[in-house]
Structure formats: C-alpha cells, structure tokens
Protein backbone atom coordinates (compact mmCIF):
# COMPACT_ATOMS: atom_id res chain seq x y z
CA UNK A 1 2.88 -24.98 -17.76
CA UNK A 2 2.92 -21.45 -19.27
CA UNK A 3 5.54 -19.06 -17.06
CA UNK A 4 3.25 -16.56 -15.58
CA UNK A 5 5.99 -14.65 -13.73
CA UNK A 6 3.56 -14.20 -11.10
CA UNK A 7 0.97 -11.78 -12.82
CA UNK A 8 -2.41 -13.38 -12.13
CA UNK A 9 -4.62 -10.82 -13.78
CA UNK A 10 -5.47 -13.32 -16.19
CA UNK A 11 -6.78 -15.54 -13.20
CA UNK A 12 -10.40 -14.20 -13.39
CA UNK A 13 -14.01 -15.87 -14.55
CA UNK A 14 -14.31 -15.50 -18.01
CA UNK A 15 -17.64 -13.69 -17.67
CA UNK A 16 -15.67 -10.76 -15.57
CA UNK A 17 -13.92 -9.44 -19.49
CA UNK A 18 -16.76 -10.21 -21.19
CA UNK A 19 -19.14 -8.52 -18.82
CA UNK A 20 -16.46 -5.70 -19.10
CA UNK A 21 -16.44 -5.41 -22.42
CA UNK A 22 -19.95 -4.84 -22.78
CA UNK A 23 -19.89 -2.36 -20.01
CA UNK A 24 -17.65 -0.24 -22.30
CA UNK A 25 -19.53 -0.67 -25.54
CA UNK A 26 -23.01 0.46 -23.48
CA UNK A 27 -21.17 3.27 -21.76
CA UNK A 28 -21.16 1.75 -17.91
CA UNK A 29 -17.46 1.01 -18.14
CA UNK A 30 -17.15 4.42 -16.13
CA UNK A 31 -20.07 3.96 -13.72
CA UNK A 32 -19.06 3.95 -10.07
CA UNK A 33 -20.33 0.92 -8.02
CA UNK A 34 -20.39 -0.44 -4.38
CA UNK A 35 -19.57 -4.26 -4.42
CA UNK A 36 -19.44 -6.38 -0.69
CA UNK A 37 -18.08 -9.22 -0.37
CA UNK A 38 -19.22 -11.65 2.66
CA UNK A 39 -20.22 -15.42 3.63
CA UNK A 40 -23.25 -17.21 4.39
CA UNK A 41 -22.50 -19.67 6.76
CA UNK A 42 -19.74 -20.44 9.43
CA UNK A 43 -17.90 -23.48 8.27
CA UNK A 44 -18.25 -26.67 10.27
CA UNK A 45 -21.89 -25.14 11.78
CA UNK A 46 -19.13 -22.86 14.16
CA UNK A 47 -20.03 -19.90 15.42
CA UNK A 48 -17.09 -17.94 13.97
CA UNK A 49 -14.92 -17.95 10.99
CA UNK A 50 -11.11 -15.93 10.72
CA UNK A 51 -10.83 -13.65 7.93
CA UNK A 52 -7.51 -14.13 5.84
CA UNK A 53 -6.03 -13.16 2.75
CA UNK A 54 -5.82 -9.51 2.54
CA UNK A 55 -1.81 -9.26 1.68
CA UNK A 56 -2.47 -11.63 -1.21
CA UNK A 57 -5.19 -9.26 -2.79
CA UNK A 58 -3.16 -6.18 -2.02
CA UNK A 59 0.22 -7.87 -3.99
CA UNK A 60 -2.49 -8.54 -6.99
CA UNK A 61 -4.22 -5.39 -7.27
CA UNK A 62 -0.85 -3.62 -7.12
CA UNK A 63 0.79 -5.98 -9.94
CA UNK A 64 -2.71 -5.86 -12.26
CA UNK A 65 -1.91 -5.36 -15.67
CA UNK A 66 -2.57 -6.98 -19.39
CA UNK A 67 -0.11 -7.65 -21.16
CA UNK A 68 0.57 -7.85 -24.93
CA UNK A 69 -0.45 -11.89 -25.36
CA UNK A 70 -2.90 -11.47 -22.70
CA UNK A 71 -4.21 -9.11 -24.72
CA UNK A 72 -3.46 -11.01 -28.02
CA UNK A 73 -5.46 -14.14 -26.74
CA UNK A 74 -8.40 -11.70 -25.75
CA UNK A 75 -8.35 -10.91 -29.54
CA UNK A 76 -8.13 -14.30 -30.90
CA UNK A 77 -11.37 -15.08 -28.90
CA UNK A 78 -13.16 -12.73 -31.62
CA UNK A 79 -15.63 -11.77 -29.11
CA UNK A 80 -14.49 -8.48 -27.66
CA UNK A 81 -14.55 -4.71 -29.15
CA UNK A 82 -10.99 -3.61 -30.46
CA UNK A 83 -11.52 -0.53 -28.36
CA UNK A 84 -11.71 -2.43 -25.24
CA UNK A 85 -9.04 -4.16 -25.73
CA UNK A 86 -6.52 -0.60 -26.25
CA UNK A 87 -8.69 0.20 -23.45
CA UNK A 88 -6.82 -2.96 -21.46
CA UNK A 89 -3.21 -2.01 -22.61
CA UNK A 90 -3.13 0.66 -19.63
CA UNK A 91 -5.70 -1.27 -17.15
CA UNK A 92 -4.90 -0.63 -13.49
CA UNK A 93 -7.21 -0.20 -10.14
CA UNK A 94 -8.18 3.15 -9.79
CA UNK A 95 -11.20 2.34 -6.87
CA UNK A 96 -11.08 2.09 -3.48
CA UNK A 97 -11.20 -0.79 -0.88
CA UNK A 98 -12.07 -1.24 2.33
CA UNK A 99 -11.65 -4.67 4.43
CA UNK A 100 -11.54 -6.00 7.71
CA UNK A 101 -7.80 -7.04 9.09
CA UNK A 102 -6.87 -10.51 8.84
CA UNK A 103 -6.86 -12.26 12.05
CA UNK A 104 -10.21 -10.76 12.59
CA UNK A 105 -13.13 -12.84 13.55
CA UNK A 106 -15.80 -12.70 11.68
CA UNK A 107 -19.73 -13.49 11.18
CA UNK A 108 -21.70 -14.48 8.30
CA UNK A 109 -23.56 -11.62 6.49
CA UNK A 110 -21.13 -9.02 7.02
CA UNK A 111 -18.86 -7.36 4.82
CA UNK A 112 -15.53 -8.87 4.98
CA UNK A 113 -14.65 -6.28 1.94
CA UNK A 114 -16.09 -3.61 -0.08
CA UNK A 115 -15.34 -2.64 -2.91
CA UNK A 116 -15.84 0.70 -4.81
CA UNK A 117 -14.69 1.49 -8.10
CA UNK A 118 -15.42 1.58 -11.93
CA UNK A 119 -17.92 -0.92 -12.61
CA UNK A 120 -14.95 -2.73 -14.87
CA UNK A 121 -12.59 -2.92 -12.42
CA UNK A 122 -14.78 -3.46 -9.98
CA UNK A 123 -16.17 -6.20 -11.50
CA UNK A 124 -12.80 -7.74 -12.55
CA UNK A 125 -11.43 -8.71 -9.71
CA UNK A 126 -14.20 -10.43 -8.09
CA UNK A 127 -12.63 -14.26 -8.65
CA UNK A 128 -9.60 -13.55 -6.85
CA UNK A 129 -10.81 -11.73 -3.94
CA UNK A 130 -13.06 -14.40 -3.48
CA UNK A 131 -10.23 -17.39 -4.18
CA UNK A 132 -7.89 -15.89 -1.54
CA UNK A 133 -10.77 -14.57 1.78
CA UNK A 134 -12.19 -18.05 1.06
CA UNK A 135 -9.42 -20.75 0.92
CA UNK A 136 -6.90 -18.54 3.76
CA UNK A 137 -10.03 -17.96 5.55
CA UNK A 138 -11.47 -21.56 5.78
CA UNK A 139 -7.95 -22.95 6.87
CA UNK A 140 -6.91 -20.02 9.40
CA UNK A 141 -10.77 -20.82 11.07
CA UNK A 142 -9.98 -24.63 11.27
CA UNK A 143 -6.68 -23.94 12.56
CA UNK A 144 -8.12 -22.04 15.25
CA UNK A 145 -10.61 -24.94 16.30
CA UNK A 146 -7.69 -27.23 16.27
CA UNK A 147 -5.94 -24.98 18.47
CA UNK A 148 -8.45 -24.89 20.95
CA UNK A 149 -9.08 -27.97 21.02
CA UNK A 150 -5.98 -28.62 21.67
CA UNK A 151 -5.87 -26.36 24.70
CA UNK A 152 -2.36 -24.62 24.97
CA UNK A 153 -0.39 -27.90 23.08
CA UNK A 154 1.14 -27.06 19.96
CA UNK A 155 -0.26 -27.41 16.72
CA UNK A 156 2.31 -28.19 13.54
CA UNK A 157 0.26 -27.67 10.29
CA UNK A 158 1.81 -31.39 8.23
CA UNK A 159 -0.61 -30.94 5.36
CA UNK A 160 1.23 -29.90 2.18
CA UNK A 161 1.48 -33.47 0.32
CA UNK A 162 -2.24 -33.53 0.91
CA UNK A 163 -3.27 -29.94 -0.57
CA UNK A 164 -4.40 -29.33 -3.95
CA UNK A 165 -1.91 -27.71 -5.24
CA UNK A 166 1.31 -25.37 -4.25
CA UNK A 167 -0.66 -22.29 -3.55
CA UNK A 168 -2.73 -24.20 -1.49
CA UNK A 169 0.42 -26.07 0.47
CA UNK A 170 1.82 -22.37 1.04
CA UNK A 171 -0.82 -20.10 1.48
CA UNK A 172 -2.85 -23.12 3.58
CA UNK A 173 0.57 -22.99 5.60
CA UNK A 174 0.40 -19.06 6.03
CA UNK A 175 -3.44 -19.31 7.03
CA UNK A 176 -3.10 -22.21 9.55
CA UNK A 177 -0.34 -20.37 10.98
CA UNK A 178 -2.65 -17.26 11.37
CA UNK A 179 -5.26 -19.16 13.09
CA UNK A 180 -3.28 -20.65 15.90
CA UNK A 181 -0.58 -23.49 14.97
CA UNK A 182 2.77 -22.76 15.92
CA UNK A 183 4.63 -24.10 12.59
CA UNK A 184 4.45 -25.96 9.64
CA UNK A 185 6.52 -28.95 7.37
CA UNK A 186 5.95 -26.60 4.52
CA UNK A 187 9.61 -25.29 3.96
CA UNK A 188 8.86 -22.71 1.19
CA UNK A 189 6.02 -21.20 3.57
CA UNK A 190 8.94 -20.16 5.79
CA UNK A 191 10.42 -18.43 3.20
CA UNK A 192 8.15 -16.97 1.80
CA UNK A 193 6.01 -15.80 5.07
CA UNK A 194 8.25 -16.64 7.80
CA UNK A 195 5.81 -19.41 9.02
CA UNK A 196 8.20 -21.43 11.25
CA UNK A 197 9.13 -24.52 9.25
CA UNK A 198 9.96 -28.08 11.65
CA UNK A 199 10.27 -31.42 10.92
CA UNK A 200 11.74 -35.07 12.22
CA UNK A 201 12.42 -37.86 10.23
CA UNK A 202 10.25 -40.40 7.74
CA UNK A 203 9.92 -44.50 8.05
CA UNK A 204 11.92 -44.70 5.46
CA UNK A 205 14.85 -43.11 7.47
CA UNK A 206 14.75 -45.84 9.88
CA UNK A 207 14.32 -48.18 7.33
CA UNK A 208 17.56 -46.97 5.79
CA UNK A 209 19.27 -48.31 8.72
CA UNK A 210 20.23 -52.43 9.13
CA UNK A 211 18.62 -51.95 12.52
CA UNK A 212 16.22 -49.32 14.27
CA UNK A 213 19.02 -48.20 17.09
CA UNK A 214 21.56 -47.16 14.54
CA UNK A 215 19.01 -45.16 12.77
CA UNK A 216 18.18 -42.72 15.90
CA UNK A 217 21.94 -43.21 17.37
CA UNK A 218 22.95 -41.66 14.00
CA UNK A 219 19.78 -38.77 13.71
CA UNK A 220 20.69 -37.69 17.37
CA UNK A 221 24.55 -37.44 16.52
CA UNK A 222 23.49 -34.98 13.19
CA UNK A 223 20.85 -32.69 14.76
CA UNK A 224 21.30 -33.25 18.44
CA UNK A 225 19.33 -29.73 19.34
CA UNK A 226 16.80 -30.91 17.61
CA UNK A 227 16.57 -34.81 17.97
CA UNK A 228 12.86 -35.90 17.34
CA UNK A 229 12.65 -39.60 16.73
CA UNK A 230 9.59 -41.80 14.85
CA UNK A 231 9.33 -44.76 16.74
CA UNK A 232 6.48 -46.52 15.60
CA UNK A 233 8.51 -48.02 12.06
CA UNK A 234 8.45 -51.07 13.85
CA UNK A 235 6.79 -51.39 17.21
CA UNK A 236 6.17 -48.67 19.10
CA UNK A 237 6.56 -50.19 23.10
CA UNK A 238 8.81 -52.85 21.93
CA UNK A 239 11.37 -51.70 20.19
CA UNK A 240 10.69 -48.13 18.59
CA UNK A 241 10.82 -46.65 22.45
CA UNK A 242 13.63 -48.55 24.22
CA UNK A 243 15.68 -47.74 20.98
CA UNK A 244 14.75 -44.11 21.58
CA UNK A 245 15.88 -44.40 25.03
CA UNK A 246 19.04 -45.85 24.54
CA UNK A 247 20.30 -43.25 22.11
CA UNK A 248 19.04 -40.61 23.94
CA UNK A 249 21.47 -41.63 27.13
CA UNK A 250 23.99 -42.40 25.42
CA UNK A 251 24.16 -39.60 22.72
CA UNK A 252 22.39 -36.76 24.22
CA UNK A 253 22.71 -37.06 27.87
CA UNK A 254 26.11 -36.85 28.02
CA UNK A 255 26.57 -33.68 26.13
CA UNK A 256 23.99 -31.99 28.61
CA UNK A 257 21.13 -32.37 26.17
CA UNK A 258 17.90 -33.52 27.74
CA UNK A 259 14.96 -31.84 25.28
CA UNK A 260 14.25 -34.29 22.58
CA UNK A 261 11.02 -35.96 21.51
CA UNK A 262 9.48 -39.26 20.23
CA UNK A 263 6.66 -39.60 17.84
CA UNK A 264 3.99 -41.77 16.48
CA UNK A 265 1.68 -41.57 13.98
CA UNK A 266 -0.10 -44.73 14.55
CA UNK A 267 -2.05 -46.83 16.77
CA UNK A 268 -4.43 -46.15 19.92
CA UNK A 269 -2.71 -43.34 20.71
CA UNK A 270 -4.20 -42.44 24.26
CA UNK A 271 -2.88 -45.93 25.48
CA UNK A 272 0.53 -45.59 23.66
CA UNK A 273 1.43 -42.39 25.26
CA UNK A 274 0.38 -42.94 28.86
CA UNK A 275 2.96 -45.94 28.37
CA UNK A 276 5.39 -43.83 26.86
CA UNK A 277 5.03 -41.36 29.31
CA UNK A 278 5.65 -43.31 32.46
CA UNK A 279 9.05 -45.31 30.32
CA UNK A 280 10.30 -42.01 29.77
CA UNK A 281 9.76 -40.86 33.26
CA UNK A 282 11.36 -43.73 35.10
CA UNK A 283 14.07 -43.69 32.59
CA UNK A 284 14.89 -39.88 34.06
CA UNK A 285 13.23 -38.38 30.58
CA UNK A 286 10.56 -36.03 32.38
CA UNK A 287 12.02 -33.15 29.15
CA UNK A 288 11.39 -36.04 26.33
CA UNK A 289 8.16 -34.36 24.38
CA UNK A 290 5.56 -36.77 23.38
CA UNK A 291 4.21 -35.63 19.81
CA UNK A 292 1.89 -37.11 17.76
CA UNK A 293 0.07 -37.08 14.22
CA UNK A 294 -2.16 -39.52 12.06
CA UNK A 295 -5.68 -38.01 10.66
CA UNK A 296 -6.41 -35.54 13.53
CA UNK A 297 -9.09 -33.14 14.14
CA UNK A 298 -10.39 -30.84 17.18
CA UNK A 299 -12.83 -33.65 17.98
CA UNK A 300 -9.97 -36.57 17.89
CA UNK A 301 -8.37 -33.61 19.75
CA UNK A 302 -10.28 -33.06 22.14
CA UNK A 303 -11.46 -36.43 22.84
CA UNK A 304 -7.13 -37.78 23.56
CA UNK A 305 -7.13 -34.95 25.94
CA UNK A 306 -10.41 -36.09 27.73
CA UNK A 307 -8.92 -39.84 27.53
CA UNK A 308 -5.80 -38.18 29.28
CA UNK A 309 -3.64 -38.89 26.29
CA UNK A 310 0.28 -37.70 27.68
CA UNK A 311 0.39 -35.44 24.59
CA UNK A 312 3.07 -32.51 23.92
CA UNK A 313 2.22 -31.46 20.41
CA UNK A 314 0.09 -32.39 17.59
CA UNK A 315 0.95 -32.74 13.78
CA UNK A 316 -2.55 -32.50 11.70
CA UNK A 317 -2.14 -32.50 7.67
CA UNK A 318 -5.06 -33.57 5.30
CA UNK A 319 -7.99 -32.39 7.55
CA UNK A 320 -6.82 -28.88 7.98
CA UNK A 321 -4.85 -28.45 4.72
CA UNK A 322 -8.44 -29.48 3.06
CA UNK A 323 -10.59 -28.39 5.56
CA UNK A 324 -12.00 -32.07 5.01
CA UNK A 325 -14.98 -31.87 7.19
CA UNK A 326 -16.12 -28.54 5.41
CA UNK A 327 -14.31 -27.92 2.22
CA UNK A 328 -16.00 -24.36 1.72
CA UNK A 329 -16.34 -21.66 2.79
CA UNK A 330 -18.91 -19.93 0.68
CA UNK A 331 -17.85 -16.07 0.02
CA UNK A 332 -20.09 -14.26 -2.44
CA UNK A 333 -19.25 -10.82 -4.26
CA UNK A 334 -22.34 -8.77 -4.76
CA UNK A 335 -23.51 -5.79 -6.20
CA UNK A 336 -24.89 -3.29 -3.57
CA UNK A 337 -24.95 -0.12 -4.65
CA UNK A 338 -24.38 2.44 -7.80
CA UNK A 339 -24.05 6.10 -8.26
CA UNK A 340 -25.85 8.27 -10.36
CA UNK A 341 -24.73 10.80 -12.79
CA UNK A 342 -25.02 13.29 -9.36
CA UNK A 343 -23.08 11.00 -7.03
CA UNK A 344 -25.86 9.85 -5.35
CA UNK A 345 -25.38 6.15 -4.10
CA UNK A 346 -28.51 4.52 -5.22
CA UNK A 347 -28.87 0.63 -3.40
CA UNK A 348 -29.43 -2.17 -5.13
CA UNK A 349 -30.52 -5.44 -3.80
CA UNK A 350 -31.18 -9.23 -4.86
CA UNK A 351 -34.14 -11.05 -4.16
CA UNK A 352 -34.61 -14.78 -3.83
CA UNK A 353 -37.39 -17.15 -2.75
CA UNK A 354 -34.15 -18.23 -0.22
CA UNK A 355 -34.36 -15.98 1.90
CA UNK A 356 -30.14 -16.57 3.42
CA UNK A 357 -29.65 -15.19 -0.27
CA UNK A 358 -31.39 -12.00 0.27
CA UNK A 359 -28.75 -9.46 -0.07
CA UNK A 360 -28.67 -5.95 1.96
CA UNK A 361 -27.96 -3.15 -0.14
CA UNK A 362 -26.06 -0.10 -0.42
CA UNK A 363 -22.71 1.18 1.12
CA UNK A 364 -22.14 -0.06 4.74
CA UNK A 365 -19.84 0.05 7.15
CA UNK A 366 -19.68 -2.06 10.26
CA UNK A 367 -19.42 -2.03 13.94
CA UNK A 368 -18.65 -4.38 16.46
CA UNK A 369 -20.02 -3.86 19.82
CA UNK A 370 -18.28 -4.91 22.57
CA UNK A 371 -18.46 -4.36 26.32
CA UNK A 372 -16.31 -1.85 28.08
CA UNK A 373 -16.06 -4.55 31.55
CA UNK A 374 -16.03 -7.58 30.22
CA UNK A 375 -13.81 -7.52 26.99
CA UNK A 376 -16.18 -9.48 25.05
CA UNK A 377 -18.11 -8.77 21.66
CA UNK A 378 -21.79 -8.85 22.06
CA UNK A 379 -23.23 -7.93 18.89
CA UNK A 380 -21.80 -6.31 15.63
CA UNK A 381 -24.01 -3.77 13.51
CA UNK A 382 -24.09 -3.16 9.93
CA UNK A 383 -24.93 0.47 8.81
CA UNK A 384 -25.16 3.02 6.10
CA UNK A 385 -21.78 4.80 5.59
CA UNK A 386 -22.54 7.38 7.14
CA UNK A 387 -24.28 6.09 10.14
CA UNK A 388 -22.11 6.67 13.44
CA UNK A 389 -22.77 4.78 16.35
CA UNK A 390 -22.90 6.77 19.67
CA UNK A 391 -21.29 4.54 22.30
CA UNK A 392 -21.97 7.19 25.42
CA UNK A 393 -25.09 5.98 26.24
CA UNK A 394 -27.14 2.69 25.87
CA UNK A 395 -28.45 0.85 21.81
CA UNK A 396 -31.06 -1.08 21.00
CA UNK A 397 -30.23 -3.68 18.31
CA UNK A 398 -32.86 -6.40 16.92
CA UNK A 399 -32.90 -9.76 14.92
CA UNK A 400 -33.03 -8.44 10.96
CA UNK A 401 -35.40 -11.51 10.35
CA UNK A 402 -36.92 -11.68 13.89
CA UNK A 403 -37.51 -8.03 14.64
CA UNK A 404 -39.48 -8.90 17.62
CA UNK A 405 -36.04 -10.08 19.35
CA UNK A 406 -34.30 -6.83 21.02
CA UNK A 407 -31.99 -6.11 23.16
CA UNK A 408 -30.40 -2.97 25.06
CA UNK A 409 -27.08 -2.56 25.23
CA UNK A 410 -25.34 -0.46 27.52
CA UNK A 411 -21.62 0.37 28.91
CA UNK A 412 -20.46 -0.58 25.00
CA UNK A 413 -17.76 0.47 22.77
CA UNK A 414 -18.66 0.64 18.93
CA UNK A 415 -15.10 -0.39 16.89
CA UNK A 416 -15.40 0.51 13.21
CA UNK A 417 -14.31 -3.65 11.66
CA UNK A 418 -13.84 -1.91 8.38
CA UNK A 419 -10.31 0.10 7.84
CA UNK A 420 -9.17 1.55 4.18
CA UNK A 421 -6.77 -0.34 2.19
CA UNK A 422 -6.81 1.33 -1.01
CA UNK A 423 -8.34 4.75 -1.93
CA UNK A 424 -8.17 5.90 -5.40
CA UNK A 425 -6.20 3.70 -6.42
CA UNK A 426 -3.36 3.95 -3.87
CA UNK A 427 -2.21 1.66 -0.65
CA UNK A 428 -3.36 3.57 1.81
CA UNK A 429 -3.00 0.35 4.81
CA UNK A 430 0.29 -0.51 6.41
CA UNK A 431 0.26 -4.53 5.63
CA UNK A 432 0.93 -6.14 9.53
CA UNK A 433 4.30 -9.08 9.70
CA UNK A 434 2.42 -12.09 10.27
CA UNK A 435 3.04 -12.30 14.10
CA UNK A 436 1.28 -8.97 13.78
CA UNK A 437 -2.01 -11.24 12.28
CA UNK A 438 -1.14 -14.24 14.49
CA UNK A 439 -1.17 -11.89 17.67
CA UNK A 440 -4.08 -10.11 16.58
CA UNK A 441 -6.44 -13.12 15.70
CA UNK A 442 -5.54 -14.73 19.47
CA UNK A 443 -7.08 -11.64 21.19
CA UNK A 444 -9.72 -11.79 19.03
CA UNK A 445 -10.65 -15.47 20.05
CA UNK A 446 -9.76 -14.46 23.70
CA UNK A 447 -12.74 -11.56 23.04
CA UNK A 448 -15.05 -13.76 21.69
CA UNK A 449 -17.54 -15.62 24.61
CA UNK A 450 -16.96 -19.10 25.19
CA UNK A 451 -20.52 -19.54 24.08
CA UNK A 452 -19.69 -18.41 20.68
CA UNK A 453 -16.67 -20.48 20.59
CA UNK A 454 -18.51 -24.01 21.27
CA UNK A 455 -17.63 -26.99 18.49
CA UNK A 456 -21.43 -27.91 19.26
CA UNK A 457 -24.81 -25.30 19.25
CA UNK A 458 -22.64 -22.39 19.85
CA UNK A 459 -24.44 -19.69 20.44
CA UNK A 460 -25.87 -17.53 17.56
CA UNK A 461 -23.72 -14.06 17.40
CA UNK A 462 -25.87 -11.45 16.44
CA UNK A 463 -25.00 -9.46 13.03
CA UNK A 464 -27.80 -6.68 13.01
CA UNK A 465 -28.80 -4.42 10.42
CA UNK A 466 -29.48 -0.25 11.76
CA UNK A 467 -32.62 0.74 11.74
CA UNK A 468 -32.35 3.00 8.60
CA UNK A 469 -30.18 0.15 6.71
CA UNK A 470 -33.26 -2.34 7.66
CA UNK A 471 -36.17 -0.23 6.56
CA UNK A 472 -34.47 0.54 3.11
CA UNK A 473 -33.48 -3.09 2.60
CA UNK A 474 -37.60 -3.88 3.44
CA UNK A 475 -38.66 -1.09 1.50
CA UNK A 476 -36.86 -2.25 -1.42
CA UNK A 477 -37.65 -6.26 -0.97
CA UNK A 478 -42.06 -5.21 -0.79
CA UNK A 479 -41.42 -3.29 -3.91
CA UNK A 480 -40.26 -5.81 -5.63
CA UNK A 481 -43.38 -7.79 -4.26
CA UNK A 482 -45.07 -5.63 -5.59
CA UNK A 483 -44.28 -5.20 -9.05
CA UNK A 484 -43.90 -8.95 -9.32
C-alpha cells in the first residue's frame, strides 16, 4: 500500500472535488455556508448514543493539504479546471466549527457539529467527519451499554483481531475506552491514546507446555504481579482449576502474592464460575478474580449477573469492536444554511416524502435542559443562533411532529451542548486527555434518567425545535407544497 505519511486529505468522496471544482468554475467556491452534521436513530433502538471523534477531525483539519501527486492524479483524471487545481496547491480550512465534546450524550436530530465555511471546504471534508463521529461514536455508545450492563465489573475491550481494519482496532479501542471499559488487548491503542493495554495468556501457551501445571507454574514465576491464568485449554473443573490452584500456592503464596485471576472463555459460564468460586474460596483464594470472555454482549451480560454468575471482569471483542448487533450508526452532513452577498444567513431545507429525513434548516445552536434538583436532563432544545434561552423562570417546549404534546418546565438550567473548536481557521478548543472524555461521558450517563437509559422501550428523550426555528422550518416545508 501507497505510504500516506498520515495525510488523509485525499480520504474524501470523490463527488466532494468534483462538486468543488464546479463550485469554482460557477463562482460559489467563495460562498459561505452552514453545514450540520447529526444522526437519525439511536443505535440498537437505545435511547442515547456517545458522541466521539472530535480529536481525530481536529488532527485532520489541521494537517489538510494537497500535495504535488495528489494534485498530479487530480490532473490525470482530465475532469477538473487547471485553475482549480493551482487553486488546491495552497488549500487549507479557513471556516469555523463548532461541536459538542466527546463523551457527551447525545440524541438523534441534533447537531453533533456544524460547520461554517467556504462552500469548498466546507463541502470537502464531509466524508471524514462523518467516518470518525460515526465509527468512535457507535463503539463508545456500545461500550457504555456493556458497561452498564455489567454494573460496576470491569469491561476489557478484546476486539482488535475481529475489527476491520487497524484504524478500526485502535480508534474502536480509544472509543470503547471512552464509553466505559477500563482497558483494552490493543497494545498500539496504549500508545497511541494511553488506553490501558492488559492481557493473559493464549491456548496455545498452555499447549506449549508437556503438561497444563508447568504451563501456569512457569507464567506465575515470569509475571507474578500480574498472573492471570486460561484454564479452560483442557477442562475447566478438572484439571484447568486445580492446576491453577496448585501454582498459585506454591508460586505466589509464598512470596505474599494473593491477587491473581483465572479465566475462561468457554462453556456455561454461570455454572462454571459459581464452582470456581466456592474451589477458590475453600482453597483460601477469596483475592483470585474470576474473568471471563467468549461472544458477550449487555444482554449475555446482564442475564450471567441475573443467573448470579461469580464474575470479576468481562473481556468482549467482536460484538463491540463491530458493533455486531447494529453496525451503523447513521450520521448525515447536510446543508442548512447560506449567506447572501449581505451576510444574511438564508435557511435551506430538504424535503422528503420520509418524513425522519426532513431536515431543519439554518444555523442552530443547542441547549440541554436539565433540572437544577435533580441533576438530570429533561429535554434539549434546538434554536436559531441567536436564540438565548432564559433559565430564571419556567419554558414551554413541544413535540416538533406532535405539537399538541407540551410541557412546562421549571427550576431548569439551559447548558449551551455546542462549544467552538475552530474559528477562522484557527484551534480555538483545548483538546481534553482521554480520562478527561472518559470522566466526562460517566457523569453524563449518571445525568441521564434511568428511563432513558433502558436496553428495552426506553423512554423517548425529547429533542425540540424553538418556536421561531419550528415556524421557519414549517413555513419553508408548505412552500414547497406549494409550488410542487
């Protein structure tokens, strides 16, 4: 594969240059425009996603630039102006950007980003915003089902030999890590983003071995801190734990060691660990942690714990590292608004006959409401930028499709979701560590209502339009009616 060196400017829908191209040749290039991007639908029918991904689109936007055989293939495609391309030689973002923090939870409809800028640029960098808010954001929202599910045990993210791809092994890693698991088998993700990297041992290492004891007799004398043995090679009860046993007492007992761990990734696991629970236990091994893996989810989760599955820690790989149950998540980048040779923003909209792909127009900003007692969000609002919401006194918000569903809301705080990240051109936002991120998206679960938070029928969080934002989105959909 062609070295890159890590400048993905050339990782963009083909349609993005040629649209660009013609925007220069019909004098648009220039044009200022509003784009938003957002999502549809929660993934697995949740009532909440986690927005992640920012830092990625920041390093890309800062590092955007063609260069001379980027520009040299553009010409050999014989379908772009020579001016454009010279045009290309000194390409960078110029616009500005505003986004909502990763860790963030989130609802569909809302802006996740906007974008304003020259319609070119603008327009250019559409496919990667939406390749990095959808794939971080899809795995940090599973992760944080799994971790509830999971209800305080820790979650280690196994998944890298199942992702597609090593951007989607380390960046799935950095997401999952954002969303609630505690650490992952993806070394390089450590590296890279400091997401804690842990691991045990394969069958094949106790397969190496003429017999089963040798092989964890030898793994607890190398990494005695840290001695973590498989023990279902063979048979779990029969041999797999009494040979765990015996090398734990005589290797790690008497050097004062008494954490270690066992783990299986096979079996019926709720009976399996209730027997290796009470072995361990009479055998004086109440600090032995019980950890276990093979093709989990939050319901397979969820359903061990009911069962009363002795469980310590879960490994999950292919069914967060894919998101297998909802592969998704369904971001769109539209057009919303334009300005005039005045600077007036002028909305735009697009219709469909479905009506989820309605779009609201103009520029927005957004608030989440959330109540001064309790903590909790109870509706967020979507308004014109330069709307501000008055949080001294009581709001009425309504259903944008069901206007006939209000409600009052009183004792509230209004948080502006939306901060700046770039304006101009410039980094304007302070990028968080990712404890920062990890930190920030558990309060954010712990302010979301347990309603909200349900695997099944959660409740439906409201995402409501202003009055003002409503009437000119309804304004704008009947006169389209009307001319059609």
């Amino acid at each position: 594969m062609k070295d890159i060196q890590n400048n993905f400017t050339m990782l963009c829908d083909f349609y993005e240059i040629t649209m660009g191209n013609g925007y220069f040749k019909c004098g648009y290039g220039d044009r200022i425009v509003y784009f938003d991007m957002f999502y549809r639908q929660n993934p697995d029918e949740g009532g909440y996603a986690i927005v992640a991904g920012l830092e990625q689109i920041v390093e890309y936007i800062q590092n955007l630039k063609f260069t001379d055989a980027d520009i040299e293939y553009l010409r050999g495609r014989k379908c772009f102006d020579e001016e454009f391309l010279e045009f290309l030689r000194n390409f960078r973002f110029t616009g500005s950007i505003w986004a909502i923090p990763e860790g963030t939870v989130v609802f569909p409809g809302e802006p996740l980003m906007i974008v304003k800028g020259r319609a070119i640029e603008a327009q250019f960098i559409e496919t990667y915003v939406l390749m990095q808010i959808n794939h971080q954001s899809l795995i940090a929202t599973k992760a944080s089902r799994l971790a509830r599910a999971a209800k305080g045990r820790a979650i280690s993210e196994f998944g890298s030999r199942r992702a597609q791809g090593a951007d989607a092994a380390i960046l799935g890693a950095r997401a999952a890590y954002i969303g609630g698991c505690t650490g992952t088998a993806c070394t390089i993700s450590d590296i890279v983003y400091g997401v804690p990297a842990t691991g045990t041992m394969a069958h094949s290492w106790v397969q190496m071995f003429d017999d089963e004891y040798t092989a964890f007799k030898t793994y607890c004398e190398i990494y005695p801190e840290n001695a973590t043995l498989l023990i279902d090679t063979y048979s779990v009860l029969d041999s797999g734990l009494p040979n765990a046993i015996k090398a734990f007492k005589e290797i790690l007992l008497p050097k004062g060691i008494t954490k270690c761990g066992v783990r299986i990734d096979s079996g019926d696991i709720t009976y399996l660990t209730k027997k290796i629970r009470k072995r361990l236990d009479e055998e004086g091994l109440t600090d032995c942690r019980i950890i276990v893996s093979n093709s989990l989810d939050e319901y397979i989760i969820r359903e061990l714990i009911r069962q009363g599955a002795e469980i310590d820690a879960f490994g999950v790989g292919e069914r967060l590292i894919t998101a297998k149950s909802d592969p998704v998540f369904g971001g769109v980048y539209k057009l919303c608004a334009v300005e005039n040779e005045n600077g007036e923003i002028l909305p735009k909209i697009k219709i469909s006959e479905n009506v989820g792909k309605i779009t609201t127009p103009h520029f927005k900003k957004v608030y989440r409401l959330r109540g001064r007692d309790t903590g909790k969000a109870e509706a967020d609002l979507i308004c014109l930028h330069d709307e501000t919401v008055d949080d001294s006194g009581s709001i009425e918000i309504f259903d944008p499709e069901y206007t006939w569903k209000r409600k009052t809301l009183e004792n509230f705080k209004a948080e502006e979701l939306l901060v700046p990240i770039f304006r101009d051109g410039e980094l304007v936002y302070s990028l968080p560590s990712i404890e920062e991120i990890r930190a920030h998206c558990k309060a954010e679960i712990e302010g979301t209502w347990d309603e909200v938070r349900r695997f099944n029928n959660p409740h439906n969080y409201y995402v409501d339009l202003s009055e003002k934002l409503w009437t000119i989105k309804n304004e704008m959909i009947n006169s389209r009616k009307k001319k059609h």
